[in-house]
N, C-alpha and C. Protein backbone atom coordinates (compact mmCIF):
# COMPACT_ATOMS: atom_id res chain seq x y z
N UNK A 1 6.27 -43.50 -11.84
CA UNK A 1 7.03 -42.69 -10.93
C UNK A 1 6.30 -41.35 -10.76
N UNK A 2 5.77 -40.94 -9.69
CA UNK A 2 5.10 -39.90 -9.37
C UNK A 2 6.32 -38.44 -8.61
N UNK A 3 6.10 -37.45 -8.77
CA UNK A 3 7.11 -36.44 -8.63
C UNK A 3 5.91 -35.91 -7.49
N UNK A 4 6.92 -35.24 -6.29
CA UNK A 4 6.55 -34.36 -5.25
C UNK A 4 6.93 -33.19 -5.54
N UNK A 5 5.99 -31.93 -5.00
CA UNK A 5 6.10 -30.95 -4.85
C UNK A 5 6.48 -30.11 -3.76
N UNK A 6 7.61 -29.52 -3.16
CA UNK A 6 7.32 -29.04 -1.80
C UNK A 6 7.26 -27.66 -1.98
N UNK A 7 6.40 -27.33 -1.04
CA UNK A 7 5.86 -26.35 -0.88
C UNK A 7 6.74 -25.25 0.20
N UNK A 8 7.76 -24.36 0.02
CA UNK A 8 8.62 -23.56 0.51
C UNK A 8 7.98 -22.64 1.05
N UNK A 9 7.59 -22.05 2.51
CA UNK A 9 7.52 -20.76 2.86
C UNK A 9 8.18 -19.67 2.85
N UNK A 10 7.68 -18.78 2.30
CA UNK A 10 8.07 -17.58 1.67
C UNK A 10 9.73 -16.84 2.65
N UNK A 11 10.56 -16.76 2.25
CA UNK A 11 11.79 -16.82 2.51
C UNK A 11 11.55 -14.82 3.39
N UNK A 12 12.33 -14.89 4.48
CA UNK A 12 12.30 -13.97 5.43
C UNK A 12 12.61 -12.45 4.92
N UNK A 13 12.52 -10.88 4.91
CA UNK A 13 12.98 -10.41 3.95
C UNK A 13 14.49 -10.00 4.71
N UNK A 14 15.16 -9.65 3.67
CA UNK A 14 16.86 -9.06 3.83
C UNK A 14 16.72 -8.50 5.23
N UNK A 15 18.04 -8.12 5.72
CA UNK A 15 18.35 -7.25 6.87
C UNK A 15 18.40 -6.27 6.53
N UNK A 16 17.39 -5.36 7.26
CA UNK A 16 17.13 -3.88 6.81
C UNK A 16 15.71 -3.35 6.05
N UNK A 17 15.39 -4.50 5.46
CA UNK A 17 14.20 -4.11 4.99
C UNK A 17 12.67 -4.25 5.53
N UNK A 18 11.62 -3.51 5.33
CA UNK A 18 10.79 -3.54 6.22
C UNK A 18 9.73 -5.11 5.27
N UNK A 19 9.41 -5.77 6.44
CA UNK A 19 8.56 -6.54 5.77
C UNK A 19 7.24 -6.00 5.39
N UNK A 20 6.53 -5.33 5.76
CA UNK A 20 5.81 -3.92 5.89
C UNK A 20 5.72 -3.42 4.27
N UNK A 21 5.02 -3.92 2.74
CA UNK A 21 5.51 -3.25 2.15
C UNK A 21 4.35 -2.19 1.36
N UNK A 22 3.75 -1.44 2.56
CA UNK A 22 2.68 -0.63 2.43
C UNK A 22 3.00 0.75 1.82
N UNK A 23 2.75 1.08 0.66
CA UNK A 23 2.80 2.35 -0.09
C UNK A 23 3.01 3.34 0.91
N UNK A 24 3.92 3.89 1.27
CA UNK A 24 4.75 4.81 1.53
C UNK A 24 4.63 6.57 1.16
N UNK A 25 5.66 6.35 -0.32
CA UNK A 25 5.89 7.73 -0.84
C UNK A 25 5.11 6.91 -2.41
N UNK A 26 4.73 8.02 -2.89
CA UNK A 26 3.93 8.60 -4.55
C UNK A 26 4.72 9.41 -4.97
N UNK A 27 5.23 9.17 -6.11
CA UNK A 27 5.78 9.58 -7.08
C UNK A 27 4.58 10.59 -7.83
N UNK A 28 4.93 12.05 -8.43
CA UNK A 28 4.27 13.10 -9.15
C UNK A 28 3.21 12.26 -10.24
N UNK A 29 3.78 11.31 -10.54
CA UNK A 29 2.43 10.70 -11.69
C UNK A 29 1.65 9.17 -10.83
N UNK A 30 1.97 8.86 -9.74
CA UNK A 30 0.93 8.27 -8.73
C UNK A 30 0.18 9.17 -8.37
N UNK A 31 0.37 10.17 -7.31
CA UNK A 31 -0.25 11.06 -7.13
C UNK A 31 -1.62 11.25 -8.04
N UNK A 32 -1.29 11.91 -9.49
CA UNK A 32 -1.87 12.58 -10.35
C UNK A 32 -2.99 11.55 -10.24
N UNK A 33 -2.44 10.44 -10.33
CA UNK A 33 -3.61 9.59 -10.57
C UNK A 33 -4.95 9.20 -9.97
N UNK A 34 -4.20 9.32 -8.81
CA UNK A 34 -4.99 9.03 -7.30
C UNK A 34 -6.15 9.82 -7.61
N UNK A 35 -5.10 11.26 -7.69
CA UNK A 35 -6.56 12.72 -8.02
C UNK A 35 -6.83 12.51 -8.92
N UNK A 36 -6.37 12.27 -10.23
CA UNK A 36 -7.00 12.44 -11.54
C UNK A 36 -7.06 13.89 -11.69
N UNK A 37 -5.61 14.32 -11.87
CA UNK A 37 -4.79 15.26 -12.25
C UNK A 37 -4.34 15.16 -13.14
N UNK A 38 -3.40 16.20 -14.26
CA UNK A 38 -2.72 15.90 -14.65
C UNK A 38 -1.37 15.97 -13.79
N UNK A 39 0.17 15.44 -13.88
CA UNK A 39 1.04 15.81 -13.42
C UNK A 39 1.75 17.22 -13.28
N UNK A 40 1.56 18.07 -14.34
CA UNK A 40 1.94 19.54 -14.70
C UNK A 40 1.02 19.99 -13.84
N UNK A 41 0.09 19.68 -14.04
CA UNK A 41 -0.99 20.37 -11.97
C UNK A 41 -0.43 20.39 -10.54
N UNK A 42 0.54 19.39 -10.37
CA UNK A 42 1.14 19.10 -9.20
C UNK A 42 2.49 19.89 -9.33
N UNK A 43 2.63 20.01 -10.56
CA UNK A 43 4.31 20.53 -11.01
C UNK A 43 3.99 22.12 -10.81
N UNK A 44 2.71 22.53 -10.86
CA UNK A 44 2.34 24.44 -10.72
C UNK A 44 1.91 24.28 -9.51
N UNK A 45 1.26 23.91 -8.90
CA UNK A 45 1.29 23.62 -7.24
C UNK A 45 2.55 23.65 -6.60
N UNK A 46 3.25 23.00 -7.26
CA UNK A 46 4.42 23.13 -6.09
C UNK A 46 5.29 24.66 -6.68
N UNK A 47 5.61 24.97 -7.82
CA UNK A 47 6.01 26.42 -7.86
C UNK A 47 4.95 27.23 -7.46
N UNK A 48 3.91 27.05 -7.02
CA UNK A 48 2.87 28.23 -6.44
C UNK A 48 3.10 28.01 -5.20
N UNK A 49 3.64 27.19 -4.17
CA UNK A 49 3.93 26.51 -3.10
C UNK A 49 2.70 26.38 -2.77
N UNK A 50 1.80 25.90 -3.31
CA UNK A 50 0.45 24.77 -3.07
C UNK A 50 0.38 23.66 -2.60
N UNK A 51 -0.74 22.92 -3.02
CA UNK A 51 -0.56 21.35 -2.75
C UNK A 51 -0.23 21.02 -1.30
N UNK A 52 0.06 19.77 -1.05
CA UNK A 52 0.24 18.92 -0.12
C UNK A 52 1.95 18.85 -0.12
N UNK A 53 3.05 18.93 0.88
CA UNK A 53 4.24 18.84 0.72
C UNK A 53 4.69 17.51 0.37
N UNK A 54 6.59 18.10 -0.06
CA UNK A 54 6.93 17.05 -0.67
C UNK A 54 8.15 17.08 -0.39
N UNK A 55 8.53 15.92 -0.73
CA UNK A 55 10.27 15.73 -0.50
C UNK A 55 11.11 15.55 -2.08
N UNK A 56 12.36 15.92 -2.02
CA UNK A 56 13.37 15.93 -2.74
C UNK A 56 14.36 15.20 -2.73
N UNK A 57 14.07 14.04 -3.44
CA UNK A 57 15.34 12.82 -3.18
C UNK A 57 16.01 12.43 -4.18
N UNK A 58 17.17 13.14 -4.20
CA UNK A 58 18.24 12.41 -5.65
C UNK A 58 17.35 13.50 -6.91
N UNK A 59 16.38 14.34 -6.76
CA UNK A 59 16.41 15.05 -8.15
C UNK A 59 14.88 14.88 -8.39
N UNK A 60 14.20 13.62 -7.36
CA UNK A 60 13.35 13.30 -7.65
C UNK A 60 12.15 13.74 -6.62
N UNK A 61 10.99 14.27 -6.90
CA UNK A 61 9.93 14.50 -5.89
C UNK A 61 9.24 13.39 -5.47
N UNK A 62 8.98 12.95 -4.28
CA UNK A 62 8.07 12.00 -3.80
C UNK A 62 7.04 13.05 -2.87
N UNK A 63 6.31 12.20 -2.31
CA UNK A 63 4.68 12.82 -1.43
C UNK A 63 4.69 11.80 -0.68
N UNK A 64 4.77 11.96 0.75
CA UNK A 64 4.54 11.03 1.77
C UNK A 64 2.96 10.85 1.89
N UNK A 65 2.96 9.66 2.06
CA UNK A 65 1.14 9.37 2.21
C UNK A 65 0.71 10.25 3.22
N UNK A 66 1.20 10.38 4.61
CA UNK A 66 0.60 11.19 5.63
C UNK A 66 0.67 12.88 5.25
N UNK A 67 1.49 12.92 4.19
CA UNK A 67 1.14 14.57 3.71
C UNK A 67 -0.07 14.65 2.75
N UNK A 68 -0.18 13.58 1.95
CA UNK A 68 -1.23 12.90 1.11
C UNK A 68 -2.65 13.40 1.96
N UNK A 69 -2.81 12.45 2.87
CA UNK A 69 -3.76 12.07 3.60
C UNK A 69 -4.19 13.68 4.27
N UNK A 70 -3.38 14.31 4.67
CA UNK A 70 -3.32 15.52 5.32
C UNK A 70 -4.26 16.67 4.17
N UNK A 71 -3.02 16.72 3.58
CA UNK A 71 -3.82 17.71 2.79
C UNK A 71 -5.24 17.19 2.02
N UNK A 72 -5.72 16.09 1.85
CA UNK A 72 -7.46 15.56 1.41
C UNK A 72 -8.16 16.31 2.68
N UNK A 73 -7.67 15.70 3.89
CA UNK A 73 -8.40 16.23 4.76
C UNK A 73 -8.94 17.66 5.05
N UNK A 74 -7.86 18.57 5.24
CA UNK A 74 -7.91 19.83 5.18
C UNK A 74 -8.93 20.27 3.87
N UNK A 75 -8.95 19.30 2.30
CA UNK A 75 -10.07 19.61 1.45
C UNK A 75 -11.55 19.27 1.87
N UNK A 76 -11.89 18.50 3.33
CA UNK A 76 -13.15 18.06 3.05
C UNK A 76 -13.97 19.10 3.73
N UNK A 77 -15.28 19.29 3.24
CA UNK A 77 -16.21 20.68 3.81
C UNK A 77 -16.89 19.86 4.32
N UNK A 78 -16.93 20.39 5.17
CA UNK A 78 -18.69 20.46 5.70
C UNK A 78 -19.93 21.31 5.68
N UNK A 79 -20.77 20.50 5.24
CA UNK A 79 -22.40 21.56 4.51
C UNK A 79 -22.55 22.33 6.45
N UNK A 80 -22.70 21.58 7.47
CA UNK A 80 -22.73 22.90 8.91
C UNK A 80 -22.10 23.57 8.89
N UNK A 81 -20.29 23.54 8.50
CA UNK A 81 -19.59 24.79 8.63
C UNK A 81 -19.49 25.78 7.00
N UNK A 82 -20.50 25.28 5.99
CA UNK A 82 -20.55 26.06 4.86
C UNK A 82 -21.71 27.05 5.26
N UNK A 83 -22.99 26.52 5.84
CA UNK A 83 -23.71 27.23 6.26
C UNK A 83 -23.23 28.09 7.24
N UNK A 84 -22.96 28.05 8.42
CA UNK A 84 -22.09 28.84 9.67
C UNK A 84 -21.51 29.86 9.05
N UNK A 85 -20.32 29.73 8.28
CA UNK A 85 -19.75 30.74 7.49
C UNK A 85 -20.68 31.66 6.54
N UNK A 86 -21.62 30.96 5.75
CA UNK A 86 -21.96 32.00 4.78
C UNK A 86 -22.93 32.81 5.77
N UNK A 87 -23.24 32.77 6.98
CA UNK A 87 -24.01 33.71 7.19
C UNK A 87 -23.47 35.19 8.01
């Protein structure tokens, strides 16, 4: 007696939820990591009102990727506009 296997496609997600489940928001110790920070770096950044912004949900800080993404950018130099400036 030989046993079949069937093979189920992956069941649709709930109503409401995005099937989409692309990293979003970072939590203060994702973050850190990303940079290779410590977390208490991000925690004096934000009382210095530094850093990249953030949201306050339930007690908890998250970092939207596009604030993420934002503020790297605003870090990258360029060697033409380092030269331009220093002169």
């Amino acid at each position: 007696m030989s046993t079949s296997t069937t093979i189920r496609p992956p069941a649709p997600p709930p109503h409401g939820v995005a099937a989409d489940r692309t990293v979003r928001h970072f939590n203060q110790v994702d973050l850190a990591r990303r940079w290779n920070v410590s977390p208490r770096t991000l925690e004096r950044w934000r009382w210095l009102k530094q850093g990249p912004q953030y949201l306050r949900v339930g007690g908890r800080v998250l970092y939207r990727l596009e604030d993420i993404e934002a503020f790297e950018a605003e870090g990258i130099h360029s060697l033409q506009r380092e030269r331009r400036d220093a002169r």
